[in-house]
Protein backbone atom coordinates (compact mmCIF):
# COMPACT_ATOMS: atom_id res chain seq x y z
CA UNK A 1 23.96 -28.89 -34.26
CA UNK A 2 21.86 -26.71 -36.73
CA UNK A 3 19.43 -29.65 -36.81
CA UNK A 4 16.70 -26.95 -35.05
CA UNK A 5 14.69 -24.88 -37.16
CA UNK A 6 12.39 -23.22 -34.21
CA UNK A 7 12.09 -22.93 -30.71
CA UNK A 8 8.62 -25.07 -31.57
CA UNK A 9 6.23 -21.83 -32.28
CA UNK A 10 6.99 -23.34 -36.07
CA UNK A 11 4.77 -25.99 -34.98
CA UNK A 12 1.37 -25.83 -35.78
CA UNK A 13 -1.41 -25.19 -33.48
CA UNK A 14 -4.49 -26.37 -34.81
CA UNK A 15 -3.73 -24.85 -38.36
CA UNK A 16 -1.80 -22.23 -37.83
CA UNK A 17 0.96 -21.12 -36.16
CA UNK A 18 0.95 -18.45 -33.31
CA UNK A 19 4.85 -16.50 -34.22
CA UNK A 20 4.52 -15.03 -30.98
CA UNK A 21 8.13 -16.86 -29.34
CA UNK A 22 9.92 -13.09 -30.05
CA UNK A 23 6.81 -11.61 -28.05
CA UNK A 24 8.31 -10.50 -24.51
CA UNK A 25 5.46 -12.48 -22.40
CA UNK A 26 6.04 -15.41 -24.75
CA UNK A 27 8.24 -16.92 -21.93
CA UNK A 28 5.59 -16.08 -19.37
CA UNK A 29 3.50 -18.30 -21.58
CA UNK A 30 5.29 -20.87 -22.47
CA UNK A 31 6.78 -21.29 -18.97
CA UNK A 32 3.27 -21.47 -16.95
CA UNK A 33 2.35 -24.21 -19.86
CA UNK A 34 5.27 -26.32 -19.53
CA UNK A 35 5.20 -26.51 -15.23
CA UNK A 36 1.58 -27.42 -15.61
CA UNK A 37 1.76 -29.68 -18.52
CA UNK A 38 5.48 -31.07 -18.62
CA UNK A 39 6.24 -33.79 -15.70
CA UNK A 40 9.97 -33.62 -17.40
CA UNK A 41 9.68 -30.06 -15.66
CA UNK A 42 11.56 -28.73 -12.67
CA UNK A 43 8.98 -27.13 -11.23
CA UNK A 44 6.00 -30.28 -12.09
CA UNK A 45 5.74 -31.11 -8.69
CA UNK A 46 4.39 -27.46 -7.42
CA UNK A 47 2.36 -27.06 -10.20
CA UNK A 48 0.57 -29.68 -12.60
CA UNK A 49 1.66 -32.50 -10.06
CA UNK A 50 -0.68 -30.83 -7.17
CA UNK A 51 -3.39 -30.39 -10.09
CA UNK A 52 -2.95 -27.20 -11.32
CA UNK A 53 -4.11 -26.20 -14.96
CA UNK A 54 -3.87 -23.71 -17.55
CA UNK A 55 -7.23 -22.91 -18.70
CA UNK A 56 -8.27 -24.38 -22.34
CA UNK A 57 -8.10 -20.23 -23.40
CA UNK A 58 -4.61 -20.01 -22.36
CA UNK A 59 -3.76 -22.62 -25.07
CA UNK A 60 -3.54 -19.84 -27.43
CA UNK A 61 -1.13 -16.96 -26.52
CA UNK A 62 -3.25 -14.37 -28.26
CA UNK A 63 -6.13 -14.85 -25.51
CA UNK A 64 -3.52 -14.89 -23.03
CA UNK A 65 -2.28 -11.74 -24.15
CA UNK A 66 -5.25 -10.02 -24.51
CA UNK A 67 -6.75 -11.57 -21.08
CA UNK A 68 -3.84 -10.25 -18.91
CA UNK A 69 -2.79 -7.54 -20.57
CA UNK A 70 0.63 -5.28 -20.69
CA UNK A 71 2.92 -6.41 -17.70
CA UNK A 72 3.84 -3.50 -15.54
CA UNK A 73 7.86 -3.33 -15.38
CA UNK A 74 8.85 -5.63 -12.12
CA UNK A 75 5.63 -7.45 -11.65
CA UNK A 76 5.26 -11.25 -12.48
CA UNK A 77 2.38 -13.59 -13.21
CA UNK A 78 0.32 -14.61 -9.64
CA UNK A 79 -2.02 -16.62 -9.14
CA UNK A 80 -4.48 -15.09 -6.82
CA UNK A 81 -4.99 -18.60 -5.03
CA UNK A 82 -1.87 -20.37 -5.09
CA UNK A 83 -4.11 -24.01 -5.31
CA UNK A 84 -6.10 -22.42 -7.93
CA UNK A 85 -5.66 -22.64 -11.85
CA UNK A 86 -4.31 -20.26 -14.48
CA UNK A 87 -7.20 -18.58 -15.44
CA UNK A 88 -7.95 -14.86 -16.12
CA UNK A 89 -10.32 -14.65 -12.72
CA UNK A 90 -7.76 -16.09 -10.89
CA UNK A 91 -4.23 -14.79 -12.72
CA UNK A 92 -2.84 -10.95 -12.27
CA UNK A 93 0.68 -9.10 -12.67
CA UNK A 94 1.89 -8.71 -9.27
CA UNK A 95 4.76 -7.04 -7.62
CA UNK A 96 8.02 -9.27 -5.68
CA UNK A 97 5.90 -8.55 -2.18
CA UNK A 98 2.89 -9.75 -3.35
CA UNK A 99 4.57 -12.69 -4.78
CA UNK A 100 6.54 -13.73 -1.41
CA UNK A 101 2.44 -12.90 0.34
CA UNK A 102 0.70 -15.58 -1.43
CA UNK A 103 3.28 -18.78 -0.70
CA UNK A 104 1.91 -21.92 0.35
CA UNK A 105 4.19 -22.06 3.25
CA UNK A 106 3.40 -18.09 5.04
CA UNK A 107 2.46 -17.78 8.57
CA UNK A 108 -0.43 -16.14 8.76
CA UNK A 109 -1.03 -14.24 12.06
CA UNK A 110 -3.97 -12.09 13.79
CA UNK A 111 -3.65 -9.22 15.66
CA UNK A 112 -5.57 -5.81 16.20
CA UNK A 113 -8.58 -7.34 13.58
CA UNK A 114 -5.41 -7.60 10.82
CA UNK A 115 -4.29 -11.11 9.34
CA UNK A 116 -1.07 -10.73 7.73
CA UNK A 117 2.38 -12.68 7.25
CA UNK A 118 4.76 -12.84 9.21
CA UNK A 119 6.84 -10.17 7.00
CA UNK A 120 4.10 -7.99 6.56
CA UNK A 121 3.65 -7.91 10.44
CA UNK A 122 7.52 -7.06 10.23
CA UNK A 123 7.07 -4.38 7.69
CA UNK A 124 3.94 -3.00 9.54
CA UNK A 125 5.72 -3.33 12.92
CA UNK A 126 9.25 -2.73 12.70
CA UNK A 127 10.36 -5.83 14.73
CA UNK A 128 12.60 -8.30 12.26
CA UNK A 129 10.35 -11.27 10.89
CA UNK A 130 12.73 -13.51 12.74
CA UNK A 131 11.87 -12.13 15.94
CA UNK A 132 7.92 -12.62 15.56
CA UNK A 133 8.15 -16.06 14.34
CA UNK A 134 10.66 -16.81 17.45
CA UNK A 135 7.97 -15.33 19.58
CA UNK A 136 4.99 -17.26 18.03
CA UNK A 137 6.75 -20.72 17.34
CA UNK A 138 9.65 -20.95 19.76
CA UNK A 139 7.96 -19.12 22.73
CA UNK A 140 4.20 -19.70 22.53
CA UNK A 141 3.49 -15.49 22.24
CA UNK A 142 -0.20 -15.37 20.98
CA UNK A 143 0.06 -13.44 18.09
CA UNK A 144 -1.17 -9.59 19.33
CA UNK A 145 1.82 -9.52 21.77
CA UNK A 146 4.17 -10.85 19.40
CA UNK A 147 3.26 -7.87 16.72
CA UNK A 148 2.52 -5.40 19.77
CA UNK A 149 5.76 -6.09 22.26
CA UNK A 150 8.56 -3.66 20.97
CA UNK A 151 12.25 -4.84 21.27
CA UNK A 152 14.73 -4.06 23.83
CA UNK A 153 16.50 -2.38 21.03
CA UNK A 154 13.31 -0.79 20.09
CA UNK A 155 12.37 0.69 23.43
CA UNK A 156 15.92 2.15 24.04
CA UNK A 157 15.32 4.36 21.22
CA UNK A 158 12.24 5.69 22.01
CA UNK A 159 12.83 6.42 25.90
């Protein structure tokens, strides 16, 4: 309606205003604030619903910036533990995998001394994800033969 003057970085914080919104992590910013702060947020419920905070720091985007530094091209914000806050000890830029490795819902299994998820076993192993979870949930496998038991498909090819 032309009513809107900012996007709300005309606001003032404390006494002075940040002008960061045309920064290109200012969405990163603004976006971990509002699913930790906002219970009008989609996301509340995984975030500042289970408890999880932004660090007083983080209220200014300047010590964010300078805390986490440049984003590498592809990688997203993480938190290292996925019930911990945002905070720079527990906060890095991480790639898509890394991302889809620290869910709350993963499968962890151990085999050969390695605890992994269920697609890293099937990126380390070669059998489909689908297949190891089958094995583990579906047919009781303990977890070394599940990673360890080639396919049918599998064995063909290499005899």
């Amino acid at each position: 309606s032309g009513h809107t003057k900012s996007c709300g970085c005309l606001q003032k914080v404390g006494k002075k205003t940040h002008g960061k919104s045309y920064h290109y992590l200012y969405h990163i910013w603004h976006n971990m604030h509002d699913r930790c702060n906002n219970p009008k947020s989609n996301r509340w419920n995984r975030y500042g619903g289970r408890g999880i905070k932004v660090c007083n720091d983080w209220g200014d985007i300047d010590t964010f910036l300078a805390d986490m530094g440049p984003r590498p091209k592809g990688y997203s914000l993480e938190r290292k533990n996925f019930d911990g806050n945002y905070e720079p000890n527990n906060c890095k830029w991480a790639t898509p995998i890394e991302q889809a490795s620290n869910k709350s819902n993963n499968v962890y299994l151990t085999a050969n001394g390695v605890t992994d998820t269920i697609a890293g076993w099937a990126r380390r192993t070669g059998i489909a994800g689908s297949t190891i979870r089958k094995r583990v949930s579906v047919h009781k496998w303990p977890h070394k033969k599940a990673v360890n038991t080639p396919t049918p498909l599998m064995r063909a090819s290499l005899g």
